[in-house]
N, C-alpha and C. Protein backbone atom coordinates (compact mmCIF):
# COMPACT_ATOMS: atom_id res chain seq x y z
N UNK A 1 23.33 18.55 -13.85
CA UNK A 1 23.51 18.50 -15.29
C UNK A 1 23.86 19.89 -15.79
N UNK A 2 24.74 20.11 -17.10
CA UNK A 2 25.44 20.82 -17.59
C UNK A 2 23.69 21.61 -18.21
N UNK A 3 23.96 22.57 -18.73
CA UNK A 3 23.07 22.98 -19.90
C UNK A 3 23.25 22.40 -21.42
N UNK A 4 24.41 22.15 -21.52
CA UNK A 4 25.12 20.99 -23.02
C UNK A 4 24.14 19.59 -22.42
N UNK A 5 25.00 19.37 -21.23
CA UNK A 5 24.09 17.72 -21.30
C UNK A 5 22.56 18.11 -21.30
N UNK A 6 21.70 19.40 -20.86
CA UNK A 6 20.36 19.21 -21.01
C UNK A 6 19.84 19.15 -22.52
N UNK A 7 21.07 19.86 -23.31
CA UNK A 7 20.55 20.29 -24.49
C UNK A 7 20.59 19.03 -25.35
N UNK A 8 21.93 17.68 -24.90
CA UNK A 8 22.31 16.60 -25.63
C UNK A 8 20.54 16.11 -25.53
N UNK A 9 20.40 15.68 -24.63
CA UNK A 9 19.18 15.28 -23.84
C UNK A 9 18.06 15.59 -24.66
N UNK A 10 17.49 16.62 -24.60
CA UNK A 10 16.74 17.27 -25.79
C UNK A 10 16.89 16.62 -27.50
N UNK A 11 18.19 16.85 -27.85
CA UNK A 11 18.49 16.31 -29.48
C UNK A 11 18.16 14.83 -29.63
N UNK A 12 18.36 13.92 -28.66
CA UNK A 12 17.94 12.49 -28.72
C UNK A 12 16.63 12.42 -28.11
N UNK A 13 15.39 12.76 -27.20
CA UNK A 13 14.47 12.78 -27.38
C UNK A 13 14.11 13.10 -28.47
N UNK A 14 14.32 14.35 -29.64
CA UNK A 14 13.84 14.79 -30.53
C UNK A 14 14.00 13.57 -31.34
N UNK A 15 15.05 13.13 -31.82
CA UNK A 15 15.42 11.86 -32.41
C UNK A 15 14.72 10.23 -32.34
N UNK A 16 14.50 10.08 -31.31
CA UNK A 16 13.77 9.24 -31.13
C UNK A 16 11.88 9.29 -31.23
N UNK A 17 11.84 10.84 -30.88
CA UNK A 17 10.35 10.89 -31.40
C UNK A 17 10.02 10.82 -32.90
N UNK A 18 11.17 11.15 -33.71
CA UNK A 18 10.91 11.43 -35.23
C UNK A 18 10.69 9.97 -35.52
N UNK A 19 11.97 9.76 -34.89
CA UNK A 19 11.93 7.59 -35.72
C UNK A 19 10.96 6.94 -34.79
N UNK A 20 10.32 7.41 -34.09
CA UNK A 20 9.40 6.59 -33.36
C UNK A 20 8.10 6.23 -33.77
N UNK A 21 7.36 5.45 -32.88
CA UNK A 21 5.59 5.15 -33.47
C UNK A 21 4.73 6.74 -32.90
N UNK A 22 4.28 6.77 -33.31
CA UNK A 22 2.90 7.66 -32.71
C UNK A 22 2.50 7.90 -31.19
N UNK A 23 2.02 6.34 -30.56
CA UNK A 23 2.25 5.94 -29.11
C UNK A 23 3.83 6.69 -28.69
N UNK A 24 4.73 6.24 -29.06
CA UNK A 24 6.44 6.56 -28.34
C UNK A 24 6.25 8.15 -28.05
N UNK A 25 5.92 9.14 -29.38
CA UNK A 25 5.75 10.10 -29.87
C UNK A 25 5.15 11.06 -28.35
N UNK A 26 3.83 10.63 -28.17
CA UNK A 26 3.01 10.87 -26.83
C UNK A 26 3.82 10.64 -25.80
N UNK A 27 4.11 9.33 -25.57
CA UNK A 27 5.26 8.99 -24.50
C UNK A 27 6.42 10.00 -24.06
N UNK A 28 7.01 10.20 -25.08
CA UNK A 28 8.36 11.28 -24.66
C UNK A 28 7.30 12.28 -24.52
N UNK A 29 6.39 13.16 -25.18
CA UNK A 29 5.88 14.09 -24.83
C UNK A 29 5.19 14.47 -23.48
N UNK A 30 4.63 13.20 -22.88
CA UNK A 30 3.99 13.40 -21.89
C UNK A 30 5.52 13.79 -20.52
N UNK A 31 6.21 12.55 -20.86
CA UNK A 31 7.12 12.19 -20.08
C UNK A 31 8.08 13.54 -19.94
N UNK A 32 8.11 14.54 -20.91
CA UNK A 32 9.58 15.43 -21.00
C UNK A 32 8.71 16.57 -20.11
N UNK A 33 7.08 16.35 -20.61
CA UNK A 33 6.83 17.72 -19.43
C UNK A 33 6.52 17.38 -18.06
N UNK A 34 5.98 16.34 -18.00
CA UNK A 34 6.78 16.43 -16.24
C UNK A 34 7.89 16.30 -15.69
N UNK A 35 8.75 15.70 -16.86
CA UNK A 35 10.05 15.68 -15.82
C UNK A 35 10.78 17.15 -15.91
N UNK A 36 10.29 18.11 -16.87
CA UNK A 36 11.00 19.42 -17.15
C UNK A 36 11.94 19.56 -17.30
N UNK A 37 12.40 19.08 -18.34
CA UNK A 37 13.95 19.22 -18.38
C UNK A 37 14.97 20.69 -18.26
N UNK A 38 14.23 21.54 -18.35
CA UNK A 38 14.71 23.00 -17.70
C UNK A 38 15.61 22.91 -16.66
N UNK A 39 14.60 22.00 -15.43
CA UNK A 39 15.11 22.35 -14.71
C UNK A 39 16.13 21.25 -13.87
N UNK A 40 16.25 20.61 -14.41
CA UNK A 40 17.49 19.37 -14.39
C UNK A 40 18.75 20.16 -14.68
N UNK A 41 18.96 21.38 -14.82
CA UNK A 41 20.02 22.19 -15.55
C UNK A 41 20.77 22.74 -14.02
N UNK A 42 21.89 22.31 -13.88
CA UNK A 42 22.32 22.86 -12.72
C UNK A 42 22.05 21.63 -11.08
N UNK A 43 21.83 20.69 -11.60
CA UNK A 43 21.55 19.75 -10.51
C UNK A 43 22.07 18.53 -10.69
N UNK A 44 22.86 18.34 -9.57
CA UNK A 44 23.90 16.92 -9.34
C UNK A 44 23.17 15.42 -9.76
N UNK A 45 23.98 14.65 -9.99
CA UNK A 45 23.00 13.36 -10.82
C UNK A 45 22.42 12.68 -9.56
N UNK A 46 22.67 12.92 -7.85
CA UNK A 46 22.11 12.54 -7.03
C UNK A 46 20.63 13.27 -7.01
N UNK A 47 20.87 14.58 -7.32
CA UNK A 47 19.68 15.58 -6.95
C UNK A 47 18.58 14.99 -8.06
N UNK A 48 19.14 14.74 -9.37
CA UNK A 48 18.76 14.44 -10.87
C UNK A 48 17.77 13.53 -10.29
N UNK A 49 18.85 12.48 -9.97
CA UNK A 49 17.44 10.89 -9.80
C UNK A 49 16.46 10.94 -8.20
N UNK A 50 16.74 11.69 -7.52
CA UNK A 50 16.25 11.91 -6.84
C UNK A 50 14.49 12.69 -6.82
N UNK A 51 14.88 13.77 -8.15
CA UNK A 51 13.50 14.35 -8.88
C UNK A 51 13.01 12.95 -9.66
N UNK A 52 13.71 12.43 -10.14
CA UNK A 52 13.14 11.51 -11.28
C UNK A 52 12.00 10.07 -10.27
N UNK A 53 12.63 9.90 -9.22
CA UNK A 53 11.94 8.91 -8.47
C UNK A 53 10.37 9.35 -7.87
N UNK A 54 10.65 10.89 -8.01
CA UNK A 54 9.04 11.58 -6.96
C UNK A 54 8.56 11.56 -8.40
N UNK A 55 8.46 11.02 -9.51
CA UNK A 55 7.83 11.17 -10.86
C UNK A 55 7.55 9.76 -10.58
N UNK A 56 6.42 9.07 -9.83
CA UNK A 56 5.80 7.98 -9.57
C UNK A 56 4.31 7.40 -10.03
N UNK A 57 3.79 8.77 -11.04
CA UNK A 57 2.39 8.64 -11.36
C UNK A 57 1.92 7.16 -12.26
N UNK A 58 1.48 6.48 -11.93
CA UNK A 58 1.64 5.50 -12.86
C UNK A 58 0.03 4.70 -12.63
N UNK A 59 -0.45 5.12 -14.31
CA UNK A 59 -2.01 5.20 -14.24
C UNK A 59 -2.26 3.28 -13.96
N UNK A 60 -3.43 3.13 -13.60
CA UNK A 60 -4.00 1.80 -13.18
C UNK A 60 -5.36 1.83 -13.02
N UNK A 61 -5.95 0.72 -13.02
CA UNK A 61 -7.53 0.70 -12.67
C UNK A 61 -8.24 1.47 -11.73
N UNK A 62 -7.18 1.94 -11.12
CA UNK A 62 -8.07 2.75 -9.94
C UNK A 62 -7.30 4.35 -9.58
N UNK A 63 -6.21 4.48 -10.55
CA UNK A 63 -5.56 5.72 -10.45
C UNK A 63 -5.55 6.66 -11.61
N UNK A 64 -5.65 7.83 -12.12
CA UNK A 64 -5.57 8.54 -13.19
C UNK A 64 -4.36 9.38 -13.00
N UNK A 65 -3.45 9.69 -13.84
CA UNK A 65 -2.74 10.71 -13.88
C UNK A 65 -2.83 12.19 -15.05
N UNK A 66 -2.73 12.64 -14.32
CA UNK A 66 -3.58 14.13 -15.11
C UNK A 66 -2.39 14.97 -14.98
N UNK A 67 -2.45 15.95 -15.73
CA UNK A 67 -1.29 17.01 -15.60
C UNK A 67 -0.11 16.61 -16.00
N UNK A 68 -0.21 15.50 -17.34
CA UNK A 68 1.02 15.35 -17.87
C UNK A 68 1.99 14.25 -17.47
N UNK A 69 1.02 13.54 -16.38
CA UNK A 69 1.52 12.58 -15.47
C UNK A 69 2.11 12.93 -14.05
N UNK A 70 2.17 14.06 -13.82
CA UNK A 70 2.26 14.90 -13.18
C UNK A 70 1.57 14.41 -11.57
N UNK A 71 0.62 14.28 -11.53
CA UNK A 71 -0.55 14.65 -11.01
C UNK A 71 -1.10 12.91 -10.14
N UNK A 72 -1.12 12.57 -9.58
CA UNK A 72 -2.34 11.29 -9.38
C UNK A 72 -3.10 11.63 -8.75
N UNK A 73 -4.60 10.94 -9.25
CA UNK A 73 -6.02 11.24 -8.56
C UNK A 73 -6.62 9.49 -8.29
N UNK A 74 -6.99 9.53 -7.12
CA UNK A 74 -7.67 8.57 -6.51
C UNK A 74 -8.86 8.37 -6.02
N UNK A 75 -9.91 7.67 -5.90
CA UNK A 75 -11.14 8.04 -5.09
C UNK A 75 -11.01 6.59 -4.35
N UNK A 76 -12.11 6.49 -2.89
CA UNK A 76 -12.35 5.84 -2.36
C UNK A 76 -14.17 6.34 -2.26
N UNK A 77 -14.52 5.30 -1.94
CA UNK A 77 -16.40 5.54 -1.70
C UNK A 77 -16.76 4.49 -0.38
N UNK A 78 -17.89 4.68 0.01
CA UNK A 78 -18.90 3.91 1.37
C UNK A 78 -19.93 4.36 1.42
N UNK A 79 -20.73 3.43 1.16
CA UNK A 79 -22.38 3.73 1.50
C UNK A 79 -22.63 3.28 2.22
N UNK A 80 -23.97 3.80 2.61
CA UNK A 80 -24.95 3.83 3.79
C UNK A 80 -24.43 2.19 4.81
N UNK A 81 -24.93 1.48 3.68
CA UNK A 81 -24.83 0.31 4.54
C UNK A 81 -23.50 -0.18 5.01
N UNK A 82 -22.57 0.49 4.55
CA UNK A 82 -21.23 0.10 5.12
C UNK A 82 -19.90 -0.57 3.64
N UNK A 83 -20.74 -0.83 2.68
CA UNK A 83 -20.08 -1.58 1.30
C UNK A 83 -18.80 -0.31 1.22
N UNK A 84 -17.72 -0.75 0.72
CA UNK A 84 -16.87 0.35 0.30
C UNK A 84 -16.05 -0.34 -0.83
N UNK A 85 -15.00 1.02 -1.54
CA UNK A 85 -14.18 0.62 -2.50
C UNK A 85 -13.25 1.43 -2.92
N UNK A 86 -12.62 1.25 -3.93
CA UNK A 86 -12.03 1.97 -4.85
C UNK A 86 -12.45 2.64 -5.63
N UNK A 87 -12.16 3.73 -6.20
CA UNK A 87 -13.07 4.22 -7.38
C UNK A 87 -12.43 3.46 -9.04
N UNK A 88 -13.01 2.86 -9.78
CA UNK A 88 -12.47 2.79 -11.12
C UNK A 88 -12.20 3.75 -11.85
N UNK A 89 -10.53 4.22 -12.57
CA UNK A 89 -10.56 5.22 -13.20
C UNK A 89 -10.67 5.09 -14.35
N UNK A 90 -11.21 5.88 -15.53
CA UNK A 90 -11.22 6.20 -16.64
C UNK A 90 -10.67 7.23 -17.26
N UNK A 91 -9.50 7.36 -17.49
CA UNK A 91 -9.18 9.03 -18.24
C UNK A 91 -9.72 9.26 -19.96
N UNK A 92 -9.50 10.60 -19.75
CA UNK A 92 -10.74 11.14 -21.08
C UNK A 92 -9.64 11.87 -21.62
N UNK A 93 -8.47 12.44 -21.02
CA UNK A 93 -7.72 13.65 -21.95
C UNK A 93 -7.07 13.50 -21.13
N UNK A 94 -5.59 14.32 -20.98
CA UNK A 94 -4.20 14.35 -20.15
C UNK A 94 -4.41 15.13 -19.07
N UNK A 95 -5.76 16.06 -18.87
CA UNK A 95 -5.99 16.54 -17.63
C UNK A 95 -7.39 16.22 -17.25
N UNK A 96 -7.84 15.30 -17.43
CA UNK A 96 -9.58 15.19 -17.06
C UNK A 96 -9.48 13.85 -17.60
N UNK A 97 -10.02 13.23 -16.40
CA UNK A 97 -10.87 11.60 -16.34
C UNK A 97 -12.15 11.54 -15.13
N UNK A 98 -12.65 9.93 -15.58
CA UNK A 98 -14.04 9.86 -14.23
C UNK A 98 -13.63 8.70 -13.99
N UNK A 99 -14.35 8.73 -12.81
CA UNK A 99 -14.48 7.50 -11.61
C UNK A 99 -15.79 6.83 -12.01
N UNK A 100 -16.10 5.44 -11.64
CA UNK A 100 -17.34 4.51 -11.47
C UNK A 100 -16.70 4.05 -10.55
N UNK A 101 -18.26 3.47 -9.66
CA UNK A 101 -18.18 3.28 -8.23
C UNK A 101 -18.57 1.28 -8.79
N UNK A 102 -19.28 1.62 -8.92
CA UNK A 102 -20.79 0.28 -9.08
C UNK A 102 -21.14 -0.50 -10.37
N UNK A 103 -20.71 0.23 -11.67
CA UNK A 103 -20.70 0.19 -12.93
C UNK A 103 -20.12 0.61 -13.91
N UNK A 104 -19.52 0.11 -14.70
CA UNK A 104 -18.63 0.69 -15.51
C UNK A 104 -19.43 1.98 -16.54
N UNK A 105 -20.51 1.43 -16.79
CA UNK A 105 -21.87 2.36 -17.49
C UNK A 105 -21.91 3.41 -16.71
N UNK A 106 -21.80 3.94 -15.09
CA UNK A 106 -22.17 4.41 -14.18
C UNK A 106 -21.09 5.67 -13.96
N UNK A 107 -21.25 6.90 -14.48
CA UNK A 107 -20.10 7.71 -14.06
C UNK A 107 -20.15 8.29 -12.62
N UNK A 108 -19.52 8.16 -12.00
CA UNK A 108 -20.01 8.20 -10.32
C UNK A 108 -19.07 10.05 -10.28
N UNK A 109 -17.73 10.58 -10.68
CA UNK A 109 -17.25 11.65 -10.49
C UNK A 109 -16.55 11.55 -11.36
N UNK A 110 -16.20 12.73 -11.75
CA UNK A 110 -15.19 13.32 -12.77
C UNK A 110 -14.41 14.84 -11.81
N UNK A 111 -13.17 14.66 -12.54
CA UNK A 111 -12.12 15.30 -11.74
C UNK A 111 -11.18 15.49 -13.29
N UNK A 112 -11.12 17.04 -13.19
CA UNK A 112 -9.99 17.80 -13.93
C UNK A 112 -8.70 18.62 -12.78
N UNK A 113 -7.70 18.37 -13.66
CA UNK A 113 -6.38 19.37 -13.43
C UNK A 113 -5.86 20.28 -14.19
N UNK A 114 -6.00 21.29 -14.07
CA UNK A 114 -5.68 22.50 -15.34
C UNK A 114 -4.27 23.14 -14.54
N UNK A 115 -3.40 23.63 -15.30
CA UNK A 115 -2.28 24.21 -15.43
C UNK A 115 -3.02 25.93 -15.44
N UNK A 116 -2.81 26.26 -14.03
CA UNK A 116 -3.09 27.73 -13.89
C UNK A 116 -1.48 28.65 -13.28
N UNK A 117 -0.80 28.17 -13.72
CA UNK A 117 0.80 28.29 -13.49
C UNK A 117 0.63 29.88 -13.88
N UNK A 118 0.68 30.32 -15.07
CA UNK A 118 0.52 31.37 -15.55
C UNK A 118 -0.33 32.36 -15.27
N UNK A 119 -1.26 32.37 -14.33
CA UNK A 119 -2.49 33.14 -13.78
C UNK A 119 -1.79 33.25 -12.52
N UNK A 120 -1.94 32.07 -11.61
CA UNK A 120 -2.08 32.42 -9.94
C UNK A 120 -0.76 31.51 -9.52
N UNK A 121 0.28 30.87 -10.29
CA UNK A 121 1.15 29.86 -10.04
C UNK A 121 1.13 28.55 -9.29
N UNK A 122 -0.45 28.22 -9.52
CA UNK A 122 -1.31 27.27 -9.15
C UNK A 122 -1.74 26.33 -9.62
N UNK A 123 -1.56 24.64 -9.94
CA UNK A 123 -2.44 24.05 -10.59
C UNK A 123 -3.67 23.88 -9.72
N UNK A 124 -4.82 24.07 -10.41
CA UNK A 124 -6.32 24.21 -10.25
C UNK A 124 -6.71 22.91 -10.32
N UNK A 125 -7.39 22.26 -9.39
CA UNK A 125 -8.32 21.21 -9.26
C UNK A 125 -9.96 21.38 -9.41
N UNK A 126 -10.92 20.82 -9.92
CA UNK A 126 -12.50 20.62 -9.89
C UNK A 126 -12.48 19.03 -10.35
N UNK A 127 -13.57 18.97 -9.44
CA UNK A 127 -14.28 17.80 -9.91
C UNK A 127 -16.10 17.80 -9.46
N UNK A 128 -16.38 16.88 -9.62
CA UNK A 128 -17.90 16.99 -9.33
C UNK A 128 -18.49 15.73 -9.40
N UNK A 129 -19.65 15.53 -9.05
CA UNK A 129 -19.80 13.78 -8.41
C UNK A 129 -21.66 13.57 -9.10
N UNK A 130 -21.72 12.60 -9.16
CA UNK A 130 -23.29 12.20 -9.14
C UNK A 130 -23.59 11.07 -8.39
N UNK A 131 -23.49 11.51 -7.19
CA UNK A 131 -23.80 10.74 -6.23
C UNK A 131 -24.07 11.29 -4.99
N UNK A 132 -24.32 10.37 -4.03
CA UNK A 132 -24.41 11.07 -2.10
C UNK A 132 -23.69 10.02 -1.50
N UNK A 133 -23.55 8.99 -2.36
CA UNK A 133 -22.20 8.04 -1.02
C UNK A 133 -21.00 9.27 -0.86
N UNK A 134 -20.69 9.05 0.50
CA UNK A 134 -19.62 9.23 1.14
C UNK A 134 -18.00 9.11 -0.01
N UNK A 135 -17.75 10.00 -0.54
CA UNK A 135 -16.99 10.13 -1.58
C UNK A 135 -15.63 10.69 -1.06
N UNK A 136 -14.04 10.05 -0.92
CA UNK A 136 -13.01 10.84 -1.01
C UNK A 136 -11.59 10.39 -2.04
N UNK A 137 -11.48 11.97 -2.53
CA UNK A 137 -10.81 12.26 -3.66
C UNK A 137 -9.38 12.49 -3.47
N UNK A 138 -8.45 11.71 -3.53
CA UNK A 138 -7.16 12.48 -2.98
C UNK A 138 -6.61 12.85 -4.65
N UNK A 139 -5.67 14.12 -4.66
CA UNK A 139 -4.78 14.44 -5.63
C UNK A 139 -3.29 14.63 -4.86
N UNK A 140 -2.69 14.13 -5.59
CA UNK A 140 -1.12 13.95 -5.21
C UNK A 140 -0.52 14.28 -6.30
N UNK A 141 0.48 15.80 -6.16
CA UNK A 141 1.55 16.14 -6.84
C UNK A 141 2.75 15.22 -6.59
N UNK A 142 3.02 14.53 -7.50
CA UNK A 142 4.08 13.58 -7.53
C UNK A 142 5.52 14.33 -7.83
N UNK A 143 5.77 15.33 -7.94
CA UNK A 143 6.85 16.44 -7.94
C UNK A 143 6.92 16.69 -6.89
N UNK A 144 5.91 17.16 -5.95
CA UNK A 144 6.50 18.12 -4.85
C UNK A 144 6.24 17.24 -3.73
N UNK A 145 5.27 16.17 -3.90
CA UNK A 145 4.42 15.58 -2.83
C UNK A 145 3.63 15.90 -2.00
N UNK A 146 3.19 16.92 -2.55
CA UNK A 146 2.04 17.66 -2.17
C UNK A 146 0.76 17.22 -2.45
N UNK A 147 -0.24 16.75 -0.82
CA UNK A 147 -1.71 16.19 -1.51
C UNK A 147 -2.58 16.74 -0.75
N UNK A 148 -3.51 17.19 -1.60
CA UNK A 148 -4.62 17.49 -1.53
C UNK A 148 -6.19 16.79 -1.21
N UNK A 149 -6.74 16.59 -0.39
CA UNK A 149 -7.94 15.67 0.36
C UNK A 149 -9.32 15.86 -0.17
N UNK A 150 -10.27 15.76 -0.81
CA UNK A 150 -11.74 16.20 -0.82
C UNK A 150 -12.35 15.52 -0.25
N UNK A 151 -13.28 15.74 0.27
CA UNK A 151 -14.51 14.38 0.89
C UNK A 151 -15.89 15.11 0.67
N UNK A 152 -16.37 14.21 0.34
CA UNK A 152 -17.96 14.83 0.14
C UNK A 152 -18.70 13.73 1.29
N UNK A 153 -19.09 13.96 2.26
CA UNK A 153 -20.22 13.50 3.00
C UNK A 153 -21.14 12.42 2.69
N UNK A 154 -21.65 11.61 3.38
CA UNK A 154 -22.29 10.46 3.29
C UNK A 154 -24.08 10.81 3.50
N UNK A 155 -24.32 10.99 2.09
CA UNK A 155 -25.78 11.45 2.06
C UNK A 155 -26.22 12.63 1.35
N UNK A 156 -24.85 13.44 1.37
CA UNK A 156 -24.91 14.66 0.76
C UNK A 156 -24.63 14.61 -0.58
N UNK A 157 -25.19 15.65 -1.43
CA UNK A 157 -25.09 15.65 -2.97
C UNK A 157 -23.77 15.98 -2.83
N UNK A 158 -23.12 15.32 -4.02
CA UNK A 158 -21.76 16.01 -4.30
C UNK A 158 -21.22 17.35 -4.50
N UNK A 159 -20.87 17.92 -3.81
CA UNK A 159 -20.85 19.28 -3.53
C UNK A 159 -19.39 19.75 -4.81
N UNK A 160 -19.56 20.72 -5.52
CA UNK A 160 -18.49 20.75 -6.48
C UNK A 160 -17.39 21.45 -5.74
N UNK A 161 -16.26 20.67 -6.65
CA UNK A 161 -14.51 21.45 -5.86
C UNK A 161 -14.14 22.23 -6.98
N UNK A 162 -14.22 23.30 -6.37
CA UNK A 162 -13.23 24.43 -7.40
C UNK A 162 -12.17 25.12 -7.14
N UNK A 163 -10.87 24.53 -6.56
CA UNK A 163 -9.69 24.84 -5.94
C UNK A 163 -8.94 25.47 -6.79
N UNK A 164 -9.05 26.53 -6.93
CA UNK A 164 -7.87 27.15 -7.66
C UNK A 164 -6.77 27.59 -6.84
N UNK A 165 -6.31 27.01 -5.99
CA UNK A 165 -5.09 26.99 -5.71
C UNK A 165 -4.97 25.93 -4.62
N UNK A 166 -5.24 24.86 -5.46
CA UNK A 166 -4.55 23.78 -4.95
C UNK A 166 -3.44 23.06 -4.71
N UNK A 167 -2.85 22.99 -6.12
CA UNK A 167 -0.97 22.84 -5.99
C UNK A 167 -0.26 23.70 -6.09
N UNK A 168 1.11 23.81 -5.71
CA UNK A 168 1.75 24.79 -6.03
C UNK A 168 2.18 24.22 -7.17
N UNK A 169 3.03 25.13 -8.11
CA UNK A 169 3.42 24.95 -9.41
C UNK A 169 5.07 24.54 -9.65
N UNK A 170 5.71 24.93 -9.00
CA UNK A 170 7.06 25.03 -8.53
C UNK A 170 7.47 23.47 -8.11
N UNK A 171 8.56 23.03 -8.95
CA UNK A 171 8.84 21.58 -8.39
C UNK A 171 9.59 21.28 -7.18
């Protein structure tokens, strides 16, 4: 894409957010910063849809996307006796949601993604658990395809993740 076509690009998002609902409003917003339109500037419409397809985050009962959509976070769990699952997600804000294992009442982990681009050129992962089942957390950069693993041990308190340099930042 040209820098004109990024800029056309730009004037009709803008356009459509003005005449849009509130919801739409969020929508293009979430949607324009992960896809970055920066950097679509200088890249063939093969290369174009090719970025646009690794932009796969797509939230569900058991997935959160954090970081703008950016980002997917998953849990899996197993206890003692062998029961296992999915984690249920709940998001709270565009970079921080929790998991329930057992109960929807029941917050079993919570997991943030902060934009540390500007510090260490890193997005930063934490999360933290209230539990000792056998807990694992995957995060998947849906840009780069880059994922990241946690596991907390079967029995053990949830041990907190404070990865500050977990993703790279760079698409």
């Amino acid at each position: 894409m040209t820098s004109s076509q990024v800029a056309e690009l730009r004037v009709l998002l803008d356009e459509l957010s003005e005449a849009g609902s509130p919801q739409l409003r969020q929508d293009i917003e979430r949607e324009s910063e992960a896809l970055d339109l920066d950097a679509l500037e200088g890249l063939t419409a093969d290369e174009g849809l090719a970025r646009l397809d690794r932009l796969s985050c797509v939230p569900d009962a058991t997935t959160l996307c954090l970081s703008g959509g950016r980002v997917r976070v998953e849990t899996s769990w197993e206890t003692r006796d062998g029961r296992h699952g999915l984690g249920h997600a709940m998001p709270l804000s565009t970079d921080t949601g929790t998991f329930w294992f057992f109960d929807a009442a029941n917050v079993e982990t919570i997991v943030k993604v902060l934009d540390g681009c500007g510090l260490n050129d890193r997005r930063w992962v934490f999360a933290a658990g209230l539990t000792d089942v056998r807990v694992v957390t995957t995060v998947n950069d849906t840009m780069t395809g880059a994922v990241k693993v946690y596991t907390n041990p079967q029995g053990s308190r949830f041990a907190p993740v404070q990865d500050t340099a977990a993703l790279d930042c760079t698409p």
